[in-house]
N, C-alpha and C. Protein backbone atom coordinates (compact mmCIF):
# COMPACT_ATOMS: atom_id res chain seq x y z
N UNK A 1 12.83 -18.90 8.38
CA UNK A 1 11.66 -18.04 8.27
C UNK A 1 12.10 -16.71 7.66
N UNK A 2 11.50 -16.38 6.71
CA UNK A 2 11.83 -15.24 6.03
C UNK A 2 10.82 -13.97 6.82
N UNK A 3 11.21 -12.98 6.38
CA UNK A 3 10.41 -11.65 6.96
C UNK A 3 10.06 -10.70 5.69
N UNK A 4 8.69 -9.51 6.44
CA UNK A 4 8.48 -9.27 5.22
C UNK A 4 9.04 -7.63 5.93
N UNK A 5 8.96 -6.53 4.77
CA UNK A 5 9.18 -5.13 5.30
C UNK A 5 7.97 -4.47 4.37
N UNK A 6 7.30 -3.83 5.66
CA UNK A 6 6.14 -3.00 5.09
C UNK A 6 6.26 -1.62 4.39
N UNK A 7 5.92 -1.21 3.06
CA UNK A 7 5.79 0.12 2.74
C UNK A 7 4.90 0.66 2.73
N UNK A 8 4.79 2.04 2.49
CA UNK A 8 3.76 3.21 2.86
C UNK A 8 4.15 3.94 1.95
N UNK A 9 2.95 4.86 1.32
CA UNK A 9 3.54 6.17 0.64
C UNK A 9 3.75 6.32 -0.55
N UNK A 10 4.77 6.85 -0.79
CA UNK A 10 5.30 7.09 -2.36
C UNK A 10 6.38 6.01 -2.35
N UNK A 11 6.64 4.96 -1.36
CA UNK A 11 7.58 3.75 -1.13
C UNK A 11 6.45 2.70 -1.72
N UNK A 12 5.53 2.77 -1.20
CA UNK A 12 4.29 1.47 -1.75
C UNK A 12 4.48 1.62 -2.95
N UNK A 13 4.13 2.90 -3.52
CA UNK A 13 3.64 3.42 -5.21
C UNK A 13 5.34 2.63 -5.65
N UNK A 14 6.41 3.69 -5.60
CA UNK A 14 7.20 2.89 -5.91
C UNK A 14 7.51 1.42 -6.56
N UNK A 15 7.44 0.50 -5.36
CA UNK A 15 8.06 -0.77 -5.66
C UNK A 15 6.03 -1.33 -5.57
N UNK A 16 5.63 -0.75 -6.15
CA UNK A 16 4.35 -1.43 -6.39
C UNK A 16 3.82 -2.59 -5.98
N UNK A 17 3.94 -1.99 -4.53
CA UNK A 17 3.33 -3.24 -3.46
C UNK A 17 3.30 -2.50 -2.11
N UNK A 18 2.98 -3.56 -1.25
CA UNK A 18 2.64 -3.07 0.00
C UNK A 18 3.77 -3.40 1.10
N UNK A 19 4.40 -4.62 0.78
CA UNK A 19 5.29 -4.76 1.15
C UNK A 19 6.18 -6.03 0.45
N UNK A 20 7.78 -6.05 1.00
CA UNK A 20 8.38 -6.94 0.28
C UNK A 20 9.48 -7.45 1.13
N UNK A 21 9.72 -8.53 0.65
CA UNK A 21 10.80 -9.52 1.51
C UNK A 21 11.77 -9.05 1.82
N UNK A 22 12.45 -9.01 3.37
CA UNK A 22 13.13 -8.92 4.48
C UNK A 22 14.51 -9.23 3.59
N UNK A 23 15.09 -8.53 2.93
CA UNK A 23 17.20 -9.21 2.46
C UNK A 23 17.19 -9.89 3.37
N UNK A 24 18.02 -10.79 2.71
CA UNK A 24 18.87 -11.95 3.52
C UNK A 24 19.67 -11.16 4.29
N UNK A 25 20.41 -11.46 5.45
CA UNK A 25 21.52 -10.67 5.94
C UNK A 25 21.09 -9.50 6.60
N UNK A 26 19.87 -9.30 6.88
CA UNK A 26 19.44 -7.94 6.66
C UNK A 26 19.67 -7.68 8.85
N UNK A 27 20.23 -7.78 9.42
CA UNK A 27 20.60 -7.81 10.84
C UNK A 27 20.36 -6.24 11.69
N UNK A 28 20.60 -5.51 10.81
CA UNK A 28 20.09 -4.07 11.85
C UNK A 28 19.38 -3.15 10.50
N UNK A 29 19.00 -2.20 11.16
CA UNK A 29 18.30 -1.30 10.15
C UNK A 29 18.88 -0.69 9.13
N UNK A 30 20.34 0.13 10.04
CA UNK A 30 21.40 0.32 8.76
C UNK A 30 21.83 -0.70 7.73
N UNK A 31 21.85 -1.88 7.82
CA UNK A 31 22.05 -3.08 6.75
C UNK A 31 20.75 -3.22 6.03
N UNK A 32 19.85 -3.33 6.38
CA UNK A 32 18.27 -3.23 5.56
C UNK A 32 18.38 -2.09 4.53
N UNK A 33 18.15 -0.94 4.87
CA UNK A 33 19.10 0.23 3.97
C UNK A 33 19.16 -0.01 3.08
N UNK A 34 20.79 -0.47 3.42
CA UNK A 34 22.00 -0.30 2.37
C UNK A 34 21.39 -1.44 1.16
N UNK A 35 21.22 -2.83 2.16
CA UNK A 35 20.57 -3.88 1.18
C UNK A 35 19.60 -3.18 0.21
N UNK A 36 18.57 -2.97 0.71
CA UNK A 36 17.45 -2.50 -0.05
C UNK A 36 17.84 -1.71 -1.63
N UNK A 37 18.87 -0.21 -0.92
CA UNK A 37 19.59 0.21 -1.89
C UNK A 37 20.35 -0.35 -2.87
N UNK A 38 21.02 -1.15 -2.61
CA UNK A 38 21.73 -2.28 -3.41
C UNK A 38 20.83 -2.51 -4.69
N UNK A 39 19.77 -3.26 -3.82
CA UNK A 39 18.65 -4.33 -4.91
C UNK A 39 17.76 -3.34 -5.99
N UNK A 40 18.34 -2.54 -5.22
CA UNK A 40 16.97 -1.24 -6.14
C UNK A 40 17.73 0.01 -6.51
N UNK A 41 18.89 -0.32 -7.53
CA UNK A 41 19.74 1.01 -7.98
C UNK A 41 18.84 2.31 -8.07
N UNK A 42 17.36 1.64 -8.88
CA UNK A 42 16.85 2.90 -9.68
C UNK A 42 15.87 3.52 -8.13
N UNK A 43 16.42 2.98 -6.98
CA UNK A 43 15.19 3.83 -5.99
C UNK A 43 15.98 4.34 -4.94
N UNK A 44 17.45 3.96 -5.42
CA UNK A 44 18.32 3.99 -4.34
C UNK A 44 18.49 5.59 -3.75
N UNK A 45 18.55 6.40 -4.37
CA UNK A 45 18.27 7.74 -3.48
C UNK A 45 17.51 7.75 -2.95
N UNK A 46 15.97 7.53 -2.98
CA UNK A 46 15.13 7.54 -1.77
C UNK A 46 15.17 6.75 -1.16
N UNK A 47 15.87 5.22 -1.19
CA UNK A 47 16.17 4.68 -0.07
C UNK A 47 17.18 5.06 1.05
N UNK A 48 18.16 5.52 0.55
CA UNK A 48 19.15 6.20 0.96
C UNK A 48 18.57 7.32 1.84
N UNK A 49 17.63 8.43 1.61
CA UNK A 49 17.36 9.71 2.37
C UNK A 49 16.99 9.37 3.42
N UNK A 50 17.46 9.95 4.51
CA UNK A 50 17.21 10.26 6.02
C UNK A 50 15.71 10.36 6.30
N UNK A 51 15.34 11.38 4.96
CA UNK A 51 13.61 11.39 5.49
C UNK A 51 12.95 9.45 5.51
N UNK A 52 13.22 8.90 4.76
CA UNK A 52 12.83 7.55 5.02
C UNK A 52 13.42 7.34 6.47
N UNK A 53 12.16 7.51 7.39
CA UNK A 53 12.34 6.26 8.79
C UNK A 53 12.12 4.70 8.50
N UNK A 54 12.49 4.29 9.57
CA UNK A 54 12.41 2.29 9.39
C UNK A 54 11.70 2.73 10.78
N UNK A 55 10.97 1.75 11.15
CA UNK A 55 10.21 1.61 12.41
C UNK A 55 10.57 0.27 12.45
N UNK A 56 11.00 -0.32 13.76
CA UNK A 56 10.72 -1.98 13.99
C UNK A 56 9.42 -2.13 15.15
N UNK A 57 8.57 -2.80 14.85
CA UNK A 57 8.08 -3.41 16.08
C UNK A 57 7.43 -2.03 16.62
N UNK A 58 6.91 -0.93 15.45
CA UNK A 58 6.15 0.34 15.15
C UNK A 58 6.68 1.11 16.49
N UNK A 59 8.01 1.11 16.25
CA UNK A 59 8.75 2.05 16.83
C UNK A 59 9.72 2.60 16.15
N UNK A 60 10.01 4.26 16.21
CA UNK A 60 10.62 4.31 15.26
C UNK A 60 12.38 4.33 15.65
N UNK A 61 13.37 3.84 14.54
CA UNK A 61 14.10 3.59 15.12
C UNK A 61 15.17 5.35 14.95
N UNK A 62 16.43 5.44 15.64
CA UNK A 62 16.65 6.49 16.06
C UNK A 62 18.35 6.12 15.92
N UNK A 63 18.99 5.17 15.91
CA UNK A 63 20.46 4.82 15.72
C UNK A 63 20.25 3.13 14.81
N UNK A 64 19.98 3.84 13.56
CA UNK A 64 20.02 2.50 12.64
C UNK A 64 20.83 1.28 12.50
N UNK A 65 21.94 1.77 12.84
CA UNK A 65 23.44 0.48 13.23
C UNK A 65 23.15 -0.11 14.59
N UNK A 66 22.58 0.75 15.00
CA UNK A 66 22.48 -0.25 16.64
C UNK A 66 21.34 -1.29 16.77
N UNK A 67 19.94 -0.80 15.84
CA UNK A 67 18.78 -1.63 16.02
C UNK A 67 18.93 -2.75 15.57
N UNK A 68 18.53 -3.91 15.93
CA UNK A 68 18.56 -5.28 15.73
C UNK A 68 17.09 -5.56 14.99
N UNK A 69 17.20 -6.12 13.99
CA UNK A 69 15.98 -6.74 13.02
C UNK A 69 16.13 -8.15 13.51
N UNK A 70 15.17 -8.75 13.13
CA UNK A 70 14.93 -10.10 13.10
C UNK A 70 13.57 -10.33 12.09
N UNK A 71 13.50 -11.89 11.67
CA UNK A 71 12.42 -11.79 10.35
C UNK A 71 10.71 -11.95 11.52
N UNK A 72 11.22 -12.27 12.86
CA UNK A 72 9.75 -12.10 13.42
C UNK A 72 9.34 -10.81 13.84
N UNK A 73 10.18 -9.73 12.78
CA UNK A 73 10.13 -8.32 14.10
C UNK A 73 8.70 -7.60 12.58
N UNK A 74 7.99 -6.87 13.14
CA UNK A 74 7.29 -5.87 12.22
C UNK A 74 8.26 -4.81 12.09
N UNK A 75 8.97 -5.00 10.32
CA UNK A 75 9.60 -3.81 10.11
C UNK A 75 8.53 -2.81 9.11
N UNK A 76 8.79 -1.46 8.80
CA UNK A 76 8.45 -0.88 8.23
C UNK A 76 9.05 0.37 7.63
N UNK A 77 9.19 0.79 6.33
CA UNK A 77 9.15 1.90 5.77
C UNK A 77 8.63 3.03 5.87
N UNK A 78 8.84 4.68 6.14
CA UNK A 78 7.91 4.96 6.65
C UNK A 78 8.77 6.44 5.75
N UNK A 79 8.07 7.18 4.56
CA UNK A 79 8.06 8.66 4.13
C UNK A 79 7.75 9.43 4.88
N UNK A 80 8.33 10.83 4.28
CA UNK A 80 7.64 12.05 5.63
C UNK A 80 6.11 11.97 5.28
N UNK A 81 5.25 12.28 6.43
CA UNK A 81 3.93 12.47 6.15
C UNK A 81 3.33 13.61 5.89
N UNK A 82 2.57 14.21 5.02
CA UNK A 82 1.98 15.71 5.00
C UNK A 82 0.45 15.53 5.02
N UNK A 83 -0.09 16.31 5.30
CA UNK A 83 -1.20 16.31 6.09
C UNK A 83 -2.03 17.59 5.61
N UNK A 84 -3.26 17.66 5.72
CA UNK A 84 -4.33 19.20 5.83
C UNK A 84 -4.92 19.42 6.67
């Protein structure tokens, strides 16, 4: 079973979609990341920035190496938000 990872933001606009398939391998949040970065040289600084949170399971996560993904988990992308 594959998984999907949801984007938001200037991450949706980006990779021009809403969301996109879970990397193989992809086992904690810090590996989702890096993967992601990998696959996407030209987005890889904003994948890379801290301001990008991952939420699993619309929580947000807080020690990326420690969180455990799985393809049944709701992951998500998540930019800073600004507001009026």
């Amino acid at each position: 079973m594959s998984g999907t990872v949801l984007l938001f933001g200037k991450l949706k606009d980006a990779f021009g979609a809403a969301s996109i398939p879970l990397p193989e391998g992809a086992a904690t949040a810090a590996v989702l990341r890096a993967k992601l970065a990998e696959a996407n040289p030209d987005l890889a600084d904003m994948l890379r920035s801290k301001s990008i949170r991952i939420a699993v399971n619309q929580t947000l996560v807080a020690d990326e190496s420690a969180a455990r993904i799985s393809p049944t988990d709701e992951i998500a992308l998540l930019p800073p938000l600004s507001g009026g």
